[in-house]
C-alpha atoms as a PDB file:
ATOM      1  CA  UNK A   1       0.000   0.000   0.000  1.00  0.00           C
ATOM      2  CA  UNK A   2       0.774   3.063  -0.862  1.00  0.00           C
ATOM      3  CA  UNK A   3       2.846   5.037   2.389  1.00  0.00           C
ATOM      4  CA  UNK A   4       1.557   8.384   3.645  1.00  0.00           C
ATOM      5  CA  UNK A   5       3.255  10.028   6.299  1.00  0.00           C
ATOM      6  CA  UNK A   6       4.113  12.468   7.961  1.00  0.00           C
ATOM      7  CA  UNK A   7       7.101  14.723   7.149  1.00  0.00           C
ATOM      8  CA  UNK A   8       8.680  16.462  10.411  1.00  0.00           C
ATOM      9  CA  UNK A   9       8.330  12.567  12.212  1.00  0.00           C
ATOM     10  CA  UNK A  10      10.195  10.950   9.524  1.00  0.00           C
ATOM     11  CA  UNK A  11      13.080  13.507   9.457  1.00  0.00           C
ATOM     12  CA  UNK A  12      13.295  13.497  13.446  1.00  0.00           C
ATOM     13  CA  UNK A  13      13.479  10.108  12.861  1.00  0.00           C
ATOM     14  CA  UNK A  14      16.236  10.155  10.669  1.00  0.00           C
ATOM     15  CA  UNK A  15      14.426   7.770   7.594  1.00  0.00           C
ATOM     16  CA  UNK A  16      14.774  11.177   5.480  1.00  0.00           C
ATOM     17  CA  UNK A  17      16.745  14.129   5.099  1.00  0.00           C
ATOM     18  CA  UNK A  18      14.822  17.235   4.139  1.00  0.00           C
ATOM     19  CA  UNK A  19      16.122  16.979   0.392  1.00  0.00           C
ATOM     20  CA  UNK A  20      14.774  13.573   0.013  1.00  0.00           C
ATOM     21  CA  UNK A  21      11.436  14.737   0.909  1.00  0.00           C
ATOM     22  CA  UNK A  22      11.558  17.243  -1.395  1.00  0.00           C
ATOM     23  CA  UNK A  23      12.652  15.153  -4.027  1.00  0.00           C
ATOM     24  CA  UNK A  24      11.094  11.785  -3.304  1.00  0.00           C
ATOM     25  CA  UNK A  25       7.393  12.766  -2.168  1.00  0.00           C
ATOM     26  CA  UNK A  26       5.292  15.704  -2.627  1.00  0.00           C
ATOM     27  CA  UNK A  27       2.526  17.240   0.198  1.00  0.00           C
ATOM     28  CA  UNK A  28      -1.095  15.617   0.284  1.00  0.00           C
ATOM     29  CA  UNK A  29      -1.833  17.934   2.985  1.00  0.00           C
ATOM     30  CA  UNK A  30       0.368  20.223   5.466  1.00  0.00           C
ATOM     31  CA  UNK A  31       3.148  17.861   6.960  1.00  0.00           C
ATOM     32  CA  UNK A  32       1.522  15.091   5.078  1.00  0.00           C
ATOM     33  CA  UNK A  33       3.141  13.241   2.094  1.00  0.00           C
ATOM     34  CA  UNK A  34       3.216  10.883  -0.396  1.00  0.00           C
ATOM     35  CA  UNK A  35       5.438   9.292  -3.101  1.00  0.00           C
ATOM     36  CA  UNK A  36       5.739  11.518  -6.220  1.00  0.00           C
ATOM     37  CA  UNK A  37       3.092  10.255  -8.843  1.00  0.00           C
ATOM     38  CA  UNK A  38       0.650   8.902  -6.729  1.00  0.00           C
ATOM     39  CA  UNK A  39      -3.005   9.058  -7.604  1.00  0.00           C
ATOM     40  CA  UNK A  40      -4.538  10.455  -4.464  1.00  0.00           C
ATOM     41  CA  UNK A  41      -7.421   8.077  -3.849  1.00  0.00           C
ATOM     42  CA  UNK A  42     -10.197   8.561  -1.335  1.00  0.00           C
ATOM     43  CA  UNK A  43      -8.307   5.830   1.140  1.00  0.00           C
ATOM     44  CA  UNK A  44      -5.245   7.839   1.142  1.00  0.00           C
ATOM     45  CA  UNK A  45      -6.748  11.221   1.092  1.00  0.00           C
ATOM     46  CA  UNK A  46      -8.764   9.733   3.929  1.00  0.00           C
ATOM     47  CA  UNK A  47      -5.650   8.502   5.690  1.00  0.00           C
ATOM     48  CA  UNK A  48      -3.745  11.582   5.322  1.00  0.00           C
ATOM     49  CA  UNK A  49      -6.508  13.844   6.745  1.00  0.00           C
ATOM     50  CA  UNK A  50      -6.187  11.358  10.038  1.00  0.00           C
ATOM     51  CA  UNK A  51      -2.451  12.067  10.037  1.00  0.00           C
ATOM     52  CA  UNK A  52      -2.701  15.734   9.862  1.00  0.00           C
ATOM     53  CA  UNK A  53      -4.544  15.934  12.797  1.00  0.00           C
ATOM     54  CA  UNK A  54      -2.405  14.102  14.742  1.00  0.00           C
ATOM     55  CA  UNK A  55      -4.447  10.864  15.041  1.00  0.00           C
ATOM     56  CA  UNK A  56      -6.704  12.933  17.180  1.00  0.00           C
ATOM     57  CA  UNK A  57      -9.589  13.303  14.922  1.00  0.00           C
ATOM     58  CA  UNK A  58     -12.653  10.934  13.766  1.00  0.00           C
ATOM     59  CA  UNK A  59     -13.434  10.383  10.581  1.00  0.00           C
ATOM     60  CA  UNK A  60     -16.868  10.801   9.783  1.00  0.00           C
ATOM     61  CA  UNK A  61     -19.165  11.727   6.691  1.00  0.00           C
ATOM     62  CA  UNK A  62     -19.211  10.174   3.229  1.00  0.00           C
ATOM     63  CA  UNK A  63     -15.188   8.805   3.887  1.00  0.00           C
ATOM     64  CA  UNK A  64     -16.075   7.040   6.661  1.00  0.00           C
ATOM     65  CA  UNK A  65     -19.159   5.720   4.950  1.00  0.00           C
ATOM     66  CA  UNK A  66     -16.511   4.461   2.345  1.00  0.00           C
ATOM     67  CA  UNK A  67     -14.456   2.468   5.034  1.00  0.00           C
ATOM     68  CA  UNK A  68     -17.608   1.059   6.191  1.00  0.00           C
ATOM     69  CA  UNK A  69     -18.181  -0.266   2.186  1.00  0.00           C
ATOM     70  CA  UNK A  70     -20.660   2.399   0.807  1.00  0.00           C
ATOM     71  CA  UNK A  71     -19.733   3.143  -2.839  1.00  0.00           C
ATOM     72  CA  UNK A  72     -20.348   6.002  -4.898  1.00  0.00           C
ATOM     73  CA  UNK A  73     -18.055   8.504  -2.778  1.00  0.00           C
ATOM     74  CA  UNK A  74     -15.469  10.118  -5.056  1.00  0.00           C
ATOM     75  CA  UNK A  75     -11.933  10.252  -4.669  1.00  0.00           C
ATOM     76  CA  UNK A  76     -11.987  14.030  -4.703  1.00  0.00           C
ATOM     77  CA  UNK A  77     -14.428  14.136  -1.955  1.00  0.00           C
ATOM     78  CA  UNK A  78     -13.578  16.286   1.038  1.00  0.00           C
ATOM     79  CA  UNK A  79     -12.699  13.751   3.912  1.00  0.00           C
ATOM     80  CA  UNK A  80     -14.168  15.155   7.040  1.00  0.00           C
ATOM     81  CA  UNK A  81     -13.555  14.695  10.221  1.00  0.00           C
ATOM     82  CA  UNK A  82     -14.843  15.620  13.737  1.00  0.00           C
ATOM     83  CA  UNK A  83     -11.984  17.612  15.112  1.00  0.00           C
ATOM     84  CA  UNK A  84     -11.584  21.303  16.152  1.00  0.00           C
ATOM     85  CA  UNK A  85      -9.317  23.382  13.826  1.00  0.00           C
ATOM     86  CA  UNK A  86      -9.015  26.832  13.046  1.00  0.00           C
ATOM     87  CA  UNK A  87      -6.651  26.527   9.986  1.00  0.00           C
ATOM     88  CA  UNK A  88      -8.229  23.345   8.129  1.00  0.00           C
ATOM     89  CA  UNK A  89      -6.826  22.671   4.465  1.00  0.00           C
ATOM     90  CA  UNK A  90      -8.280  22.381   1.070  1.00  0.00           C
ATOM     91  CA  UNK A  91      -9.902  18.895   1.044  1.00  0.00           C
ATOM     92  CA  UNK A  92     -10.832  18.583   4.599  1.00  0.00           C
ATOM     93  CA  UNK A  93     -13.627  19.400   6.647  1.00  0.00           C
ATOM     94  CA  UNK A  94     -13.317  19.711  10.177  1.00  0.00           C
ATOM     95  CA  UNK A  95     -16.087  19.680  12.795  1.00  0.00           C
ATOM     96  CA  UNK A  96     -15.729  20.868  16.481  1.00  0.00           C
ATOM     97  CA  UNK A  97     -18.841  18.383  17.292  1.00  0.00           C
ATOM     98  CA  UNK A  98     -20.251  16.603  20.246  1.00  0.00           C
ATOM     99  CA  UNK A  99     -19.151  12.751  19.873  1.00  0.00           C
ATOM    100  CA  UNK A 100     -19.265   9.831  22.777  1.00  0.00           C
ATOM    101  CA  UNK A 101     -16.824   7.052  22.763  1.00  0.00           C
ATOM    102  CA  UNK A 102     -19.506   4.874  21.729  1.00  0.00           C
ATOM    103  CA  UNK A 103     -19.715   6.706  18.124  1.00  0.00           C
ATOM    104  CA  UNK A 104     -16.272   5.599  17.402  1.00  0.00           C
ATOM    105  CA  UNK A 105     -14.635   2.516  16.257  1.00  0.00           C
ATOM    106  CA  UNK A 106     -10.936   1.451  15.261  1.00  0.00           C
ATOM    107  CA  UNK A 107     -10.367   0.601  11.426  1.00  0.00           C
ATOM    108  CA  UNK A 108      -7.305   0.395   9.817  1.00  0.00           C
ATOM    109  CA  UNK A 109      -6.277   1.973  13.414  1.00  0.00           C
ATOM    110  CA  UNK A 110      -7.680   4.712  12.617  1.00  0.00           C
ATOM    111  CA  UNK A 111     -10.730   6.340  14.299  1.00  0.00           C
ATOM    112  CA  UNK A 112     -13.975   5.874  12.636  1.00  0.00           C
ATOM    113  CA  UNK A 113     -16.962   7.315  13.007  1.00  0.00           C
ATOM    114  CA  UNK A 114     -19.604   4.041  13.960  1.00  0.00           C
ATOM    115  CA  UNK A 115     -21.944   3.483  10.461  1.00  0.00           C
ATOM    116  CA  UNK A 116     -24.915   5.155  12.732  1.00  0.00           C
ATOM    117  CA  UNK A 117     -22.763   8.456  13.801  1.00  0.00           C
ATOM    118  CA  UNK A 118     -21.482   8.363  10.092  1.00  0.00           C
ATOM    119  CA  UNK A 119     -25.240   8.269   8.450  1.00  0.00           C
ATOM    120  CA  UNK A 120     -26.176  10.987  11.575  1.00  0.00           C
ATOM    121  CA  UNK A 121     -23.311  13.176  10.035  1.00  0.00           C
ATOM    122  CA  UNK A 122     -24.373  12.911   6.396  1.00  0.00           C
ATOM    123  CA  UNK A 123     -28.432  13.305   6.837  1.00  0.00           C
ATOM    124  CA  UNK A 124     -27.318  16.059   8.788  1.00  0.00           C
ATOM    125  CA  UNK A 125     -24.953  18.022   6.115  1.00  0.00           C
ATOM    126  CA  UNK A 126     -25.254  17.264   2.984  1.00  0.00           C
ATOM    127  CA  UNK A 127     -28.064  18.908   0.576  1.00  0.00           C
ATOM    128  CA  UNK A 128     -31.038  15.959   1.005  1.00  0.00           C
ATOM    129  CA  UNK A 129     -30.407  14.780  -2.526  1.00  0.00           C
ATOM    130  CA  UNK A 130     -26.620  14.192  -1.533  1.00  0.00           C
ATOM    131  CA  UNK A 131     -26.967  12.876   1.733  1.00  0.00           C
ATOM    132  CA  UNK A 132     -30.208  10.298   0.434  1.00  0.00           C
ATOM    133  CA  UNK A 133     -27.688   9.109  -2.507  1.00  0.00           C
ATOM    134  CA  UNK A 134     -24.863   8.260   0.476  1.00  0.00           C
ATOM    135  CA  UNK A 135     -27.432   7.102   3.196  1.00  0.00           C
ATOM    136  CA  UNK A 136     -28.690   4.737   0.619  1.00  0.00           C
ATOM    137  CA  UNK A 137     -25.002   3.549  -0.581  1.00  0.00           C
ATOM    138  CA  UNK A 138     -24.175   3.244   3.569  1.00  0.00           C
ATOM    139  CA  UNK A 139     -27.543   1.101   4.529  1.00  0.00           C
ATOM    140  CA  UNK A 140     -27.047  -1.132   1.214  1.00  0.00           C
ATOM    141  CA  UNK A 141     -23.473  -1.699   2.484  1.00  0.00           C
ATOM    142  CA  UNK A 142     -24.639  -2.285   6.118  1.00  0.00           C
ATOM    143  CA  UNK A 143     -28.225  -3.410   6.739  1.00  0.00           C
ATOM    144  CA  UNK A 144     -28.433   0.697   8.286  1.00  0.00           C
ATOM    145  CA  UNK A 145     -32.006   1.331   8.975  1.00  0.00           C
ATOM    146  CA  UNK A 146     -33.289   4.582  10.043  1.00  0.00           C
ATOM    147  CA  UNK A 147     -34.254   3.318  13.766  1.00  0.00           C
ATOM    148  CA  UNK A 148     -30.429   2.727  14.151  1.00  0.00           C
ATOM    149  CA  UNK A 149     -30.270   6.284  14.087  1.00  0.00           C
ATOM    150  CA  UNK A 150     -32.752   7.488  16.212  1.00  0.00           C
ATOM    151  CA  UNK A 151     -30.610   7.134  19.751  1.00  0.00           C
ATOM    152  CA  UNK A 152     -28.465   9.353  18.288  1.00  0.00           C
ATOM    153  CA  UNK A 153     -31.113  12.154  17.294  1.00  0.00           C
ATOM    154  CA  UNK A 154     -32.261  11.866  21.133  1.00  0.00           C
ATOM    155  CA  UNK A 155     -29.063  12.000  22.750  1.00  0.00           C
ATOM    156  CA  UNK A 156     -27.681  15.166  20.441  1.00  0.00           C
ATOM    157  CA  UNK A 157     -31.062  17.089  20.937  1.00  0.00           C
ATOM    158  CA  UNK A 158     -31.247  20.522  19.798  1.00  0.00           C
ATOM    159  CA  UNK A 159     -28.139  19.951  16.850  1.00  0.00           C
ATOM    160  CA  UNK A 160     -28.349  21.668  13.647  1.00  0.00           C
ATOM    161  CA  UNK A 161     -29.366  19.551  11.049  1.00  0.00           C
ATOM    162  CA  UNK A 162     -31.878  17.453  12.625  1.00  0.00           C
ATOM    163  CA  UNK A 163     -34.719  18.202  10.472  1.00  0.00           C
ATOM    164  CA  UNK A 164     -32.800  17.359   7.744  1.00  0.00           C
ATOM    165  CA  UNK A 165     -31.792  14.480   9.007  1.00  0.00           C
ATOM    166  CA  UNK A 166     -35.034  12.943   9.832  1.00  0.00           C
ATOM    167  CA  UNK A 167     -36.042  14.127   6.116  1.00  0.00           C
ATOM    168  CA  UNK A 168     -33.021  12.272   4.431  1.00  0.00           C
ATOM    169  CA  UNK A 169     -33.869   9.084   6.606  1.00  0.00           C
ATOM    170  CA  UNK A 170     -37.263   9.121   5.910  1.00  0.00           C
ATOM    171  CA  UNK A 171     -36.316   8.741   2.041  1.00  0.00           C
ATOM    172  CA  UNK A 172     -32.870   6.406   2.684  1.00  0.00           C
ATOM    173  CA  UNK A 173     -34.075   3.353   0.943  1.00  0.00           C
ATOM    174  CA  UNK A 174     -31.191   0.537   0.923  1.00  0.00           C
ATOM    175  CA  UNK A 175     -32.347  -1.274  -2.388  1.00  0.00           C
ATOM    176  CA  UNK A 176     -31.138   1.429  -4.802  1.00  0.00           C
ATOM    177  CA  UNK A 177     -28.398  -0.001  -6.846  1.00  0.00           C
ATOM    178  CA  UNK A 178     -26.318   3.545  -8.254  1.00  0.00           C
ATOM    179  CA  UNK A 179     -27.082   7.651  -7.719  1.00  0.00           C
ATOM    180  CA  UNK A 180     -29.572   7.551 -10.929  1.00  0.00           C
ATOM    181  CA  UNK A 181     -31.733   5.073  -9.093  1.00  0.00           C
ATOM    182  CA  UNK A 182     -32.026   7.035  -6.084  1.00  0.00           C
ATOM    183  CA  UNK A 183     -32.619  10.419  -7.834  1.00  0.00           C
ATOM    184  CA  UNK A 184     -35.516   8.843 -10.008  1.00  0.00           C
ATOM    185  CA  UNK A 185     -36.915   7.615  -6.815  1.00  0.00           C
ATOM    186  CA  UNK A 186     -36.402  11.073  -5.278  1.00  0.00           C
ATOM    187  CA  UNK A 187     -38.003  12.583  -8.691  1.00  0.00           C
ATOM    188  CA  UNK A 188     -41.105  10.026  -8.379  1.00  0.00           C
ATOM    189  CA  UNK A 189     -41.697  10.899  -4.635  1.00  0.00           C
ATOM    190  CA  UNK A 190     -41.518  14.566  -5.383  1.00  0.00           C
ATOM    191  CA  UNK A 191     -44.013  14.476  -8.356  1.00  0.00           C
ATOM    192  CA  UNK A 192     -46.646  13.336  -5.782  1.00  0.00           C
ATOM    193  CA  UNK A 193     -46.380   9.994  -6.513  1.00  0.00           C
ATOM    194  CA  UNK A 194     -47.197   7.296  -3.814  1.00  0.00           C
ATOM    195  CA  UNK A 195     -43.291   5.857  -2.532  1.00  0.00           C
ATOM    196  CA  UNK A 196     -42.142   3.350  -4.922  1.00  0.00           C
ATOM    197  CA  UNK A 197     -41.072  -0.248  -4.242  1.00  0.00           C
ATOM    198  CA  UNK A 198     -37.486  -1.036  -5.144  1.00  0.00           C
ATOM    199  CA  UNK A 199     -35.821  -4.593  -6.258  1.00  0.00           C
ATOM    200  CA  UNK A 200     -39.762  -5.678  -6.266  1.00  0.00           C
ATOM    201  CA  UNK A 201     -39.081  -9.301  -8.022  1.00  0.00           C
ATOM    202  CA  UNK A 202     -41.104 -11.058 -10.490  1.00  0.00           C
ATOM    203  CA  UNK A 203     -41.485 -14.461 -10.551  1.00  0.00           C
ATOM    204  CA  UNK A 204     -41.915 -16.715 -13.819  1.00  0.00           C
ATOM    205  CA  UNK A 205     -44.017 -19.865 -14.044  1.00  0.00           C
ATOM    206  CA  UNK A 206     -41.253 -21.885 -11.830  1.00  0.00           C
ATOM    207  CA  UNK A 207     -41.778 -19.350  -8.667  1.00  0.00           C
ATOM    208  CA  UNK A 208     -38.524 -18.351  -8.930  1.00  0.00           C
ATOM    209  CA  UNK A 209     -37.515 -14.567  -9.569  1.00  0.00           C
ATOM    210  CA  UNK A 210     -36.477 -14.052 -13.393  1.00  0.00           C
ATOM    211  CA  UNK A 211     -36.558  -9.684 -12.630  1.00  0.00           C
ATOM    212  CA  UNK A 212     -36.197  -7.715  -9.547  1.00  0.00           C
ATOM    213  CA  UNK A 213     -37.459  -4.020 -10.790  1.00  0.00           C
ATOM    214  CA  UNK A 214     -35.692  -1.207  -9.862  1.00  0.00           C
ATOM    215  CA  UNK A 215     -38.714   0.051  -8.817  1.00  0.00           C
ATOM    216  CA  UNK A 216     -42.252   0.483  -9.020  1.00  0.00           C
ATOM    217  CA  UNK A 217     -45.672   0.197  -7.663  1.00  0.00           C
ATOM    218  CA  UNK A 218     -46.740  -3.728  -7.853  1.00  0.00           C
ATOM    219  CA  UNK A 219     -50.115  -3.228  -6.893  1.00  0.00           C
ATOM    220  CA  UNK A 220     -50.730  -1.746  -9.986  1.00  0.00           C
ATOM    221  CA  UNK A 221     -48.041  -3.493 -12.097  1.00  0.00           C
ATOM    222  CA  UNK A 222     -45.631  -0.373 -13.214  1.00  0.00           C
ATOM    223  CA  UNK A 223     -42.120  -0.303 -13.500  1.00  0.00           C
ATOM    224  CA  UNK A 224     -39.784   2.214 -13.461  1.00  0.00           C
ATOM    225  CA  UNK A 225     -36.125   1.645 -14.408  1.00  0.00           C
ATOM    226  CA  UNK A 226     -33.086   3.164 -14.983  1.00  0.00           C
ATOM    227  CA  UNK A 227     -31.138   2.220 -18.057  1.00  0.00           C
ATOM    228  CA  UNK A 228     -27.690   2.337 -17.577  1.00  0.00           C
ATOM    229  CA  UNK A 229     -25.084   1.836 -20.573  1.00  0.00           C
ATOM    230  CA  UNK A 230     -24.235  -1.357 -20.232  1.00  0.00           C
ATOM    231  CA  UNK A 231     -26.380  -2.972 -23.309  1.00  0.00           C
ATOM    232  CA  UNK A 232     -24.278  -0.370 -25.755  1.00  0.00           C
ATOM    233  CA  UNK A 233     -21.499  -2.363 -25.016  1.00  0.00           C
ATOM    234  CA  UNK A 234     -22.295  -6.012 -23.538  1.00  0.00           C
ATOM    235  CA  UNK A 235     -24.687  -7.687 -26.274  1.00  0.00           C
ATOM    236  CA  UNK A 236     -24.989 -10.444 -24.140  1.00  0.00           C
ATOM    237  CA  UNK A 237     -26.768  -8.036 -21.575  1.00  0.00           C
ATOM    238  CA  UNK A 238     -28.968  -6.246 -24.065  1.00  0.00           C
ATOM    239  CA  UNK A 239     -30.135  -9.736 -25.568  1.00  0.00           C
ATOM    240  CA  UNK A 240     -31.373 -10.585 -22.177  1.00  0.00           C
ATOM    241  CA  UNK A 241     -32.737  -7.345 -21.005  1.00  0.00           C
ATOM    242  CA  UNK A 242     -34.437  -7.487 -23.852  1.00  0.00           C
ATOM    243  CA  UNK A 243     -35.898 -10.635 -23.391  1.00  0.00           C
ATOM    244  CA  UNK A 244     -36.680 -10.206 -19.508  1.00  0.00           C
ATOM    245  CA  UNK A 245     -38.796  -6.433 -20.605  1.00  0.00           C
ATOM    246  CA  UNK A 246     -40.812  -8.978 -23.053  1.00  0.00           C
ATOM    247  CA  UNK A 247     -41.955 -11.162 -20.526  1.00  0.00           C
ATOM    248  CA  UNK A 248     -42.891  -8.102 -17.996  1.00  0.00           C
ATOM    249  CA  UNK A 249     -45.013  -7.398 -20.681  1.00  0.00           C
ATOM    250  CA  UNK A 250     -46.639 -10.298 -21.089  1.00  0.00           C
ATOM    251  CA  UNK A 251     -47.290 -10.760 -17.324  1.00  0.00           C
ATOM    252  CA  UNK A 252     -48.866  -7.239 -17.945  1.00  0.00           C
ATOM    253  CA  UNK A 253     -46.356  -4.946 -16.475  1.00  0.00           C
ATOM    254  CA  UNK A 254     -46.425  -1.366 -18.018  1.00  0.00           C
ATOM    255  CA  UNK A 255     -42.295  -0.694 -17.901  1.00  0.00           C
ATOM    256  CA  UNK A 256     -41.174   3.057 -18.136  1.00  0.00           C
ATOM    257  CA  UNK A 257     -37.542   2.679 -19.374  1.00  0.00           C
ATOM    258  CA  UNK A 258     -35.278   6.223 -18.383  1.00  0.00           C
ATOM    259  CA  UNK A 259     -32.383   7.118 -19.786  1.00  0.00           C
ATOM    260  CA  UNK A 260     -29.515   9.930 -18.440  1.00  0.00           C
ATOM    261  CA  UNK A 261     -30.515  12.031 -21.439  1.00  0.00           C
ATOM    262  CA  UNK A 262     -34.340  12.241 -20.309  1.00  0.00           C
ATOM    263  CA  UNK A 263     -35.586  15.389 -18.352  1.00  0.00           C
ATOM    264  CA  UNK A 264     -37.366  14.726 -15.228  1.00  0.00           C
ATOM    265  CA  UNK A 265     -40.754  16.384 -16.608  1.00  0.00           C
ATOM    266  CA  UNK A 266     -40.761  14.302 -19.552  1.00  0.00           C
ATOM    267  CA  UNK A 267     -40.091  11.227 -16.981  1.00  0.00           C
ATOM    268  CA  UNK A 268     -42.590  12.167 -14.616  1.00  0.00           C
ATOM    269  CA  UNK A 269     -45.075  12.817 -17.843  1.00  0.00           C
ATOM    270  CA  UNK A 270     -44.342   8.997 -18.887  1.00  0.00           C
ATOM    271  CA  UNK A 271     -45.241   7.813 -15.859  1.00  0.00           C
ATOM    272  CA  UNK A 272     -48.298   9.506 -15.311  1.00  0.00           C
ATOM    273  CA  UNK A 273     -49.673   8.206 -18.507  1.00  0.00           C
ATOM    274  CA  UNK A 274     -48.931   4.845 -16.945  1.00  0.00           C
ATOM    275  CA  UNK A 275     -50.832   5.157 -14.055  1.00  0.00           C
ATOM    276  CA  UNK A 276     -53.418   6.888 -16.320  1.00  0.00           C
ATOM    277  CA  UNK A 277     -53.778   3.027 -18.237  1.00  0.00           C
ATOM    278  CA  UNK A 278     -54.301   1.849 -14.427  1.00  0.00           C
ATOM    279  CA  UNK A 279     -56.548   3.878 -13.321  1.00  0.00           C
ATOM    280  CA  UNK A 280     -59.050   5.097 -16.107  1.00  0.00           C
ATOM    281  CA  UNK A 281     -59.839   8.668 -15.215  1.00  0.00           C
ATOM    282  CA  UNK A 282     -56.651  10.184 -13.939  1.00  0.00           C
ATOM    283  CA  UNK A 283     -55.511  13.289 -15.008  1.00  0.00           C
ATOM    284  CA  UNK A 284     -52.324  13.597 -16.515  1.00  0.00           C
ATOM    285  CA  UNK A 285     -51.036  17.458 -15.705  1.00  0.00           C
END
């Protein structure tokens, strides 16, 4: 693994001379270095924020999310960290924050925000869209439900952020399978439409699964899914996506396909004309 360190400990330990860390190893943050040429991931960004607060802070937010095996958190992502500092650097975000010993745990020997203080921290910062996306990644990863939060929300009472919070959980919804999913979900929900289902499986003549929808309403038999690119480029997958929408149809699912290029009116539009088939009478606005 790539080493990070810090710069002043491994001169006063003699494994360097100043020159040689000039030379050899370029800053990730103050103090903090690693070899020249190294790609900067989220792991040792996260690592080297740890370092350059002396080992004293807790990482929390989306990298600690990431330790605890949520995807979808960038490598460029600001690692933050509940720690009081008045002169914080590009790339970190430092939080003078209430924490108990309980929120914390060891990984990598590093201290880690637990997955319920790290899902507390994210519902509580992040825009709702953001922090639904990463509380969705986190329970998905973890089995996190929203009552694993709640102690938390009691004990902290009065913290900014709460509402928030409570909002984000409300929506977290652990079958989503990428960012589009959960932002079409988000879409649907905000359109006025009743709370999808997601990964709502369909069984064939065998009672076994052959689908599980991304989501959808199941009572009334639509589907909504996102498309993803993988068809353009695996013909293997497009044969049997293809195959797999025919026999929704035949089981009489209506199936609203979206693509990235689609515009969330036009989405929402689609879908309403769906639930229009359904239920004979609805407006579509």
């Amino acid at each position: 693994m790539t080493r990070v360190f810090v710069g002043s400990q491994a001169i006063a330990r003699g494994e360097l001379t100043r020159g040689q860390l000039r030379w050899r190893y370029e800053p990730l943050f103050p103090d903090v270095y690693i070899p020249r040429g190294t790609h900067p991931s989220l792991y040792i960004r996260t690592v080297g924020a740890w370092l350059w607060s002396r080992e004293r802070g807790v990482i929390t937010g989306r990298a600690a999310a990431a330790l605890h095996g949520a995807e979808w958190v960038r490598d460029d992502t600001p690692v933050e960290l509940l720690w009081k500092s008045y002169d914080t650097p590009g790339g970190i975000i430092a939080r003078d924050h209430h924490f108990g010993y309980d929120d914390v745990v060891e990984m990598d020997d590093m201290a880690v925000a637990t997955i319920q203080r790290s899902a507390y921290d994210l519902g509580r910062h992040l825009p709702r869209n953001a922090a639904v996306i990463h509380l969705d990644a986190l329970a998905r990863a973890t089995g996190l439900a929203a009552e694993h939060v709640a102690p938390l929300i009691d004990r902290y009472k009065g913290a900014r952020g709460v509402r928030r919070l409570r909002t984000a959980l409300e929506l977290m919804d652990s079958g989503s399978q990428s960012p589009k999913e959960t932002l079409l979900r988000l879409t649907l929900i905000d359109a006025g439409f009743p709370r999808p289902t997601t990964q709502i499986p369909v069984y064939d003549g065998h009672h076994e699964p052959f689908a599980f929808l991304d989501m959808g309403w199941e009572d009334v038999l639509i589907a909504v899914e996102y498309d993803g690119d993988q068809h353009r480029t695996d013909r293997g997958r497009y044969v049997w996506d293809e195959r797999r929408l025919r026999r929704l149809r035949e089981l009489d699912w209506l199936h609203v396909k979206v693509i990235a290029e689609d515009r969330p009116y036009d989405v929402i539009q689609r879908v309403r004309r769906a639930w229009a088939q359904r239920e004979p009478g609805v407006e579509v606005v």
